[in-house]
C-alpha atoms as a PDB file:
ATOM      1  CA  UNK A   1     151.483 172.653 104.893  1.00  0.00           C
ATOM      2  CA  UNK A   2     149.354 169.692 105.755  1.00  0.00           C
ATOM      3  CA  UNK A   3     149.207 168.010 102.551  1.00  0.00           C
ATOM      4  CA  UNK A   4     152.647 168.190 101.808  1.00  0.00           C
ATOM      5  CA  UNK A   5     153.414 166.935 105.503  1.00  0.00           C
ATOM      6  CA  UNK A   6     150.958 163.979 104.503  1.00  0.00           C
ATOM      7  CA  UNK A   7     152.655 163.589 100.959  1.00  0.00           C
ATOM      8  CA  UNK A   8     156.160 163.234 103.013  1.00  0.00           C
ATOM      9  CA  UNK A   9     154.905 160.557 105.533  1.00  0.00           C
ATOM     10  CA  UNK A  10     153.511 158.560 102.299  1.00  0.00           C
ATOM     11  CA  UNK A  11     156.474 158.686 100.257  1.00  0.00           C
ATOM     12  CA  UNK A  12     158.796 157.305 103.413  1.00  0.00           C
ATOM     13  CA  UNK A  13     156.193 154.397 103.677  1.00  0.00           C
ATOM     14  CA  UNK A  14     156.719 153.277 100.366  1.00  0.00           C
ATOM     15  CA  UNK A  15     159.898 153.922 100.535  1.00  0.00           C
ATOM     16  CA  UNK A  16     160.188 151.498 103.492  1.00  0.00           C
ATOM     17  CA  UNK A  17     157.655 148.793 101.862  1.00  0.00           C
ATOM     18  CA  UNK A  18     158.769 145.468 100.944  1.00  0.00           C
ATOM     19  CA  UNK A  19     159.143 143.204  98.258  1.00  0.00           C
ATOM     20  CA  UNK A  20     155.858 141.049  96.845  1.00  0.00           C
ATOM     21  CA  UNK A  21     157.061 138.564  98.417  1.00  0.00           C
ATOM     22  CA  UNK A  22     156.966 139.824 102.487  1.00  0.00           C
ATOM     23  CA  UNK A  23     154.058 141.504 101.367  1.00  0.00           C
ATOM     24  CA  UNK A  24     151.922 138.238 100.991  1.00  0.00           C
ATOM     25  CA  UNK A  25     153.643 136.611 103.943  1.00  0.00           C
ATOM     26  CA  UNK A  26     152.528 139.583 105.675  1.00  0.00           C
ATOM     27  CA  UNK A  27     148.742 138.907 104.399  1.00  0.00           C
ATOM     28  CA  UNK A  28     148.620 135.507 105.292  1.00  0.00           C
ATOM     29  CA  UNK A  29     148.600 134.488 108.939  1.00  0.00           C
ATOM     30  CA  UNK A  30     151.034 131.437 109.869  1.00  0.00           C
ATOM     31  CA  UNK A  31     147.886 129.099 109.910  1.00  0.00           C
ATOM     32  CA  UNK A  32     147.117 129.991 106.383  1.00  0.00           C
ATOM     33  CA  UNK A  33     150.628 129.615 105.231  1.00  0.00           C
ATOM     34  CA  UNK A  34     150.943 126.281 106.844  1.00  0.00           C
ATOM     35  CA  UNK A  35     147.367 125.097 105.609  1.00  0.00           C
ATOM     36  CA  UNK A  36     148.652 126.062 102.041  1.00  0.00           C
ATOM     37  CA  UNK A  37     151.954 123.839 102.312  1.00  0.00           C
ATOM     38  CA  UNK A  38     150.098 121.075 103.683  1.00  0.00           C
ATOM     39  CA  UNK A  39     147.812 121.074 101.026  1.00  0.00           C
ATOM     40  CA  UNK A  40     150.426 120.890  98.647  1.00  0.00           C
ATOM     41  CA  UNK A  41     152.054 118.510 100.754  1.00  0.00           C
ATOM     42  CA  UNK A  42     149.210 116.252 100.330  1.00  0.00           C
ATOM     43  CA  UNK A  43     148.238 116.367  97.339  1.00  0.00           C
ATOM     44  CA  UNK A  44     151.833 115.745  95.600  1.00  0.00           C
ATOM     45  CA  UNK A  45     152.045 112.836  98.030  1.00  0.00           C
ATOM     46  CA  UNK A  46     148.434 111.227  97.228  1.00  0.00           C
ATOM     47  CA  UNK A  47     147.021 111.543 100.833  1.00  0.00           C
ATOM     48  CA  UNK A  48     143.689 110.964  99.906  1.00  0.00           C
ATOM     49  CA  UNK A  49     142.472 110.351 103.521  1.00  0.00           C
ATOM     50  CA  UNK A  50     143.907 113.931 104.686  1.00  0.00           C
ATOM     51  CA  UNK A  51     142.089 115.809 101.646  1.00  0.00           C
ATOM     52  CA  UNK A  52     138.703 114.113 102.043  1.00  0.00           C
ATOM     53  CA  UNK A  53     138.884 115.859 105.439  1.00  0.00           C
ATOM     54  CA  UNK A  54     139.552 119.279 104.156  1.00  0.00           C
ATOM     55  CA  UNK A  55     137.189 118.872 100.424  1.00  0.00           C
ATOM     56  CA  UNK A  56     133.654 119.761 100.551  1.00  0.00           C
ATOM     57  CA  UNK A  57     131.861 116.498 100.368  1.00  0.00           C
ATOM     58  CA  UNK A  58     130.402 117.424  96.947  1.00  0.00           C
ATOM     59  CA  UNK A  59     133.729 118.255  95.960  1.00  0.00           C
ATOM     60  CA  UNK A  60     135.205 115.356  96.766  1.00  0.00           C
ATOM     61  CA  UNK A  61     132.991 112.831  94.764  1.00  0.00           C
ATOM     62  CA  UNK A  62     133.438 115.095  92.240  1.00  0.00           C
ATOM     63  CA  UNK A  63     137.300 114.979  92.213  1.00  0.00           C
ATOM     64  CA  UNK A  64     137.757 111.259  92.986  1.00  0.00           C
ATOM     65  CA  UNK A  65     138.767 109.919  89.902  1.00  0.00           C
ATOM     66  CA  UNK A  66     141.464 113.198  88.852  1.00  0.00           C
ATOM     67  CA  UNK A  67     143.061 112.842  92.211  1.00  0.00           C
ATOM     68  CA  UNK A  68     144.910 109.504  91.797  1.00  0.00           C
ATOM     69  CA  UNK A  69     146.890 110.986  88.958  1.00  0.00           C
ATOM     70  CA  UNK A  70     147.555 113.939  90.259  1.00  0.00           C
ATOM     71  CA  UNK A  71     151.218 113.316  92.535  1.00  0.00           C
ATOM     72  CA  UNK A  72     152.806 112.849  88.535  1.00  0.00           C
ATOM     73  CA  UNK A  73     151.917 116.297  88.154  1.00  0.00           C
ATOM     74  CA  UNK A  74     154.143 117.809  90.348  1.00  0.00           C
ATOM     75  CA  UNK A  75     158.289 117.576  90.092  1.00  0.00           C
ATOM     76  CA  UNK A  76     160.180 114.637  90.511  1.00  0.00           C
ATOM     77  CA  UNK A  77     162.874 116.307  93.177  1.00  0.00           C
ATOM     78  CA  UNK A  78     161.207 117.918  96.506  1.00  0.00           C
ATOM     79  CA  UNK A  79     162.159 121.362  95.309  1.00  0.00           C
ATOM     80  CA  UNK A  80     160.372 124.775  96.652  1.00  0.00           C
ATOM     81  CA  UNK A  81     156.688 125.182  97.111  1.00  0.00           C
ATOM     82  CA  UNK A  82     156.002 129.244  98.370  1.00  0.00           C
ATOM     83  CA  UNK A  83     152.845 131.387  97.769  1.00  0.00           C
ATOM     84  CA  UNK A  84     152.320 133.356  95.160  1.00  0.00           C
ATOM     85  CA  UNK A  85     148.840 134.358  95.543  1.00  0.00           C
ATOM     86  CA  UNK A  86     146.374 135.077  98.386  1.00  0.00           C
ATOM     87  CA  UNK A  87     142.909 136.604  98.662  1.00  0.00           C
ATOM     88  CA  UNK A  88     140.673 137.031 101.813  1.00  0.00           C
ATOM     89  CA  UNK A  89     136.934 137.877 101.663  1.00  0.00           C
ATOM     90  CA  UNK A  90     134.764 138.000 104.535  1.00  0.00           C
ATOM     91  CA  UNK A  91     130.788 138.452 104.220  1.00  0.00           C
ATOM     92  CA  UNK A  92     128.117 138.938 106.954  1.00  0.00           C
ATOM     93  CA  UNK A  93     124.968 136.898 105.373  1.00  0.00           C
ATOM     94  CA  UNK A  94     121.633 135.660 107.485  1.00  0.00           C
ATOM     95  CA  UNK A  95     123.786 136.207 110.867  1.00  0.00           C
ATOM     96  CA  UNK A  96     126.428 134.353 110.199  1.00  0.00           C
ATOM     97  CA  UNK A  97     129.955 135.372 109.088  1.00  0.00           C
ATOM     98  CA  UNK A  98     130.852 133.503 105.473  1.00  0.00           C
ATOM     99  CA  UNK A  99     135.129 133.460 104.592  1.00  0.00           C
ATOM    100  CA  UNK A 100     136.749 132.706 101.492  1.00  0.00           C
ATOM    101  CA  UNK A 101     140.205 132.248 100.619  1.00  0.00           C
ATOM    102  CA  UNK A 102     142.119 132.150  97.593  1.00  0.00           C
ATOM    103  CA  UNK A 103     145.449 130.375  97.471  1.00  0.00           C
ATOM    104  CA  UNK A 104     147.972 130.021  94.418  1.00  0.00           C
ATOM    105  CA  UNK A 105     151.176 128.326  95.160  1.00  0.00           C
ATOM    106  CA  UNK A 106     153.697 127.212  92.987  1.00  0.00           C
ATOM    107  CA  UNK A 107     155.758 124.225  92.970  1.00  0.00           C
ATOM    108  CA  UNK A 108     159.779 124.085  91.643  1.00  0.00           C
ATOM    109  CA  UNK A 109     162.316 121.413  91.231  1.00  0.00           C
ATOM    110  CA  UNK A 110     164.207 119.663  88.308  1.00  0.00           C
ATOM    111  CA  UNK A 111     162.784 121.881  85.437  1.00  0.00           C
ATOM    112  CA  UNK A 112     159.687 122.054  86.149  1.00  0.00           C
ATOM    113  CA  UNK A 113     156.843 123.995  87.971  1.00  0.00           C
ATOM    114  CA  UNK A 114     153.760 123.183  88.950  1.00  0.00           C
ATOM    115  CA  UNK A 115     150.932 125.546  90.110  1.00  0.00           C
ATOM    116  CA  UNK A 116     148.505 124.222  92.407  1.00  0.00           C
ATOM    117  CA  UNK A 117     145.451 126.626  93.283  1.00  0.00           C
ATOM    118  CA  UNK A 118     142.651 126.386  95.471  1.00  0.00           C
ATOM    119  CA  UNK A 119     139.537 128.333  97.196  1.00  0.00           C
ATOM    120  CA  UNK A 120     138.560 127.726 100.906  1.00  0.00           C
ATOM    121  CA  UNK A 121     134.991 128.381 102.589  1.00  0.00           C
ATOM    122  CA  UNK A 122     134.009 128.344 105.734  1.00  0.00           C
ATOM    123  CA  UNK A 123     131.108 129.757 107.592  1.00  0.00           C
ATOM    124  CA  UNK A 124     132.715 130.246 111.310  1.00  0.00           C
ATOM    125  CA  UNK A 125     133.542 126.503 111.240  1.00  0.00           C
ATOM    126  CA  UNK A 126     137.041 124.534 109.451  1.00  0.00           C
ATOM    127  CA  UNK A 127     137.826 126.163 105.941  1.00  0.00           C
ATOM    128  CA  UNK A 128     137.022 123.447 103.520  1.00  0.00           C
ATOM    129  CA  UNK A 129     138.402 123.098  99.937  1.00  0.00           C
ATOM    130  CA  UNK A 130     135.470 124.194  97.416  1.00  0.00           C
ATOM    131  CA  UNK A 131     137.712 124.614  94.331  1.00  0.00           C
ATOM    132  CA  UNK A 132     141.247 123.327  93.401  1.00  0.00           C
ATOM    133  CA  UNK A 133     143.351 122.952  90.242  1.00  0.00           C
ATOM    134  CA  UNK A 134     147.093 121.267  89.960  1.00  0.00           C
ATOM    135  CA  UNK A 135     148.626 122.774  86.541  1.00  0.00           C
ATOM    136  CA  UNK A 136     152.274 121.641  85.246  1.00  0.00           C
ATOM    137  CA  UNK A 137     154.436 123.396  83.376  1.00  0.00           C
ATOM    138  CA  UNK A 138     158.159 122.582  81.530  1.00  0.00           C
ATOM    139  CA  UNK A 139     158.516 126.715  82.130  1.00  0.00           C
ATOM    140  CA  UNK A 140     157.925 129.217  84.487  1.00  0.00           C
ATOM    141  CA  UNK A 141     154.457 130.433  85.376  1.00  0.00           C
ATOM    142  CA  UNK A 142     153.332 133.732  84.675  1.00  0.00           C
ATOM    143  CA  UNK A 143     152.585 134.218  88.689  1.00  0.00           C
ATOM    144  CA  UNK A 144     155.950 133.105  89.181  1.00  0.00           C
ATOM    145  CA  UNK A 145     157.550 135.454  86.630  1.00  0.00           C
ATOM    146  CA  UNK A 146     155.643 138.425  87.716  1.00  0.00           C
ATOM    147  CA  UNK A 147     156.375 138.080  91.291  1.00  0.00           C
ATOM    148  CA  UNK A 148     160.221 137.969  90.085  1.00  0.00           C
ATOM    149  CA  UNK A 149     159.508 140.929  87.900  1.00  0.00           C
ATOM    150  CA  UNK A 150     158.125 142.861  90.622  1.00  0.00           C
ATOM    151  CA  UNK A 151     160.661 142.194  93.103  1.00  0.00           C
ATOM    152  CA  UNK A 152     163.215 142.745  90.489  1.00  0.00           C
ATOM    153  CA  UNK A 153     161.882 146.786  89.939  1.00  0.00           C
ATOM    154  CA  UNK A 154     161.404 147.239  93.658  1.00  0.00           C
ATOM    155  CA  UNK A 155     164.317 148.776  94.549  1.00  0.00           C
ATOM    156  CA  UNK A 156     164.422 150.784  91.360  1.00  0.00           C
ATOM    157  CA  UNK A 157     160.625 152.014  92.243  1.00  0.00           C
ATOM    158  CA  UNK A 158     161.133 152.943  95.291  1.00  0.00           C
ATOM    159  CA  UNK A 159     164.999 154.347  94.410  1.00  0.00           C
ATOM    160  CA  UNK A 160     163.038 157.124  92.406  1.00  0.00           C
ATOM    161  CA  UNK A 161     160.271 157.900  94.745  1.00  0.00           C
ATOM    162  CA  UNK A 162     163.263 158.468  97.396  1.00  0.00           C
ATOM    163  CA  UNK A 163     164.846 160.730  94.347  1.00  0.00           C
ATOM    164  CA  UNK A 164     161.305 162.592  93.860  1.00  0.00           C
ATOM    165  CA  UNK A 165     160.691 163.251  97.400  1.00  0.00           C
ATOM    166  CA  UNK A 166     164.426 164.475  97.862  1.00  0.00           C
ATOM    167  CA  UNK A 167     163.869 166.740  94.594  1.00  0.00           C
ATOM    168  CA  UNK A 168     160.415 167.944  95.849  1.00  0.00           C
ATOM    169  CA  UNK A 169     161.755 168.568  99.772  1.00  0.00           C
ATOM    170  CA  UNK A 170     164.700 170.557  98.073  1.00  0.00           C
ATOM    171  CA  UNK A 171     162.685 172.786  96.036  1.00  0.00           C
ATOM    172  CA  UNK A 172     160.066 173.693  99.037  1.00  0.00           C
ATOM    173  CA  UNK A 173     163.273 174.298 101.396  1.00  0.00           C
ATOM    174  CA  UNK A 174     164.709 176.332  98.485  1.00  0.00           C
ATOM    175  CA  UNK A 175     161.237 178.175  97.498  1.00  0.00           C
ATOM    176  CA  UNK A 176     160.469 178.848 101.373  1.00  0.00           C
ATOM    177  CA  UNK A 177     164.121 180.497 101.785  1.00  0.00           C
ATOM    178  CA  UNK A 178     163.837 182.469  98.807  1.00  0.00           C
ATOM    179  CA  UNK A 179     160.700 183.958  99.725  1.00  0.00           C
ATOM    180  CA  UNK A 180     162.023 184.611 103.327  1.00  0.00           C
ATOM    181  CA  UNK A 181     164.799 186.708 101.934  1.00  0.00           C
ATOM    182  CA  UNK A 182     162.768 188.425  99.490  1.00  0.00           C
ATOM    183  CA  UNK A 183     160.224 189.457 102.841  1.00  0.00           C
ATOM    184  CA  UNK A 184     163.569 190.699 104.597  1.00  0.00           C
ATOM    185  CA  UNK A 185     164.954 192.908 101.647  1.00  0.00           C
ATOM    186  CA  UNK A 186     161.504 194.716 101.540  1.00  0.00           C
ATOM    187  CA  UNK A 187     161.353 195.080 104.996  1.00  0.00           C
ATOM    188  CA  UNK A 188     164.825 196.155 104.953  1.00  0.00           C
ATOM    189  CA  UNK A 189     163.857 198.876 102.190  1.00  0.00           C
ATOM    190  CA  UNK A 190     160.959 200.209 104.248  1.00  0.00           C
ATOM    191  CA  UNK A 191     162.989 201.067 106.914  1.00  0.00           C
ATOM    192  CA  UNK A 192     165.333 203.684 105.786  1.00  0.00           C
ATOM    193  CA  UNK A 193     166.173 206.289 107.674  1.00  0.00           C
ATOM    194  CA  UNK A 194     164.956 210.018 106.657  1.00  0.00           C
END
């Protein structure tokens, strides 16, 4: 009885889960989220001084030159920037606790999108930018699309799981009463009288 007990209290989880969407604002902590639209922020509007803050020194002389040109690759109109994409790894190494984060964000206004994506590092200190990329695009991203997609099915996903577990739950009520009457109607028959 305990694995179908445990197969029950699964089901109604995913039943209650959420769309992609909630899911990754339920990954990232506020800070994150905020750090993420900043960034964008920042880099649409050419803040150079804010970003050599937050780049890895290296990083930054490397990404002098591309960064100037980089506010024409986002839309014209202020639009919608949200999160698409988010990954987390922590790692102990030599004593010290080493974080990365992957961010993928994409930008929407006037007919165009722009995906801006980035990698964060820190080693118990501020996260600084290690890796970045600002892509434009005349259509809709495939992370944007497949976060739509996704959301799109949701209900229908979980619509049959509810179905399933309703079928499944009906047949084991149906099996278990079944069996009960058949127990009774022998033990009925073994108690005639002489």
């Amino acid at each position: 009885m305990k694995p179908v007990r445990a197969f029950l209290v699964l089901m109604l989880a995913l039943v209650g889960a959420c769309s992609m969407r909630s899911a990754i604002n339920s990954l990232t902590s506020p800070e994150d989220r905020a750090f993420a639209q900043e960034m964008v922020s920042r880099l649409r509007s050419g803040d150079e001084a804010w970003l050599e803050q937050r780049f890895r020194p290296d990083l930054w002389v490397e990404s002098g030159k591309q960064l100037g040109g980089v506010p024409a690759l986002y839309p014209g109109v202020p639009g919608t920037t949200e999160i698409v994409g988010f990954n987390v790894s922590t790692n102990m190494a030599n004593g010290r606790t080493e974080r990365n984060k992957e961010f993928t964000l994409v930008t929407h206004g006037g007919g165009r999108w722009t995906v801006t994506t980035f990698r964060t590092f820190s080693t118990g200190g501020p996260d600084q930018v290690v890796q970045w990329s600002v892509v434009p695009s005349d259509t809709p991203p495939a992370e944007l699309t497949m976060i739509e997609s996704w959301d799109a099915a949701v209900p229908w996903v979980w619509g049959g799981l509810l179905i399933t577990l309703l079928a499944v739950g009906g047949l084991v009520f149906w099996l278990v009463r079944r069996s009960r009457r058949r127990r009774d109607a022998l033990a009925g028959q073994g108690r005639g009288t002489p």
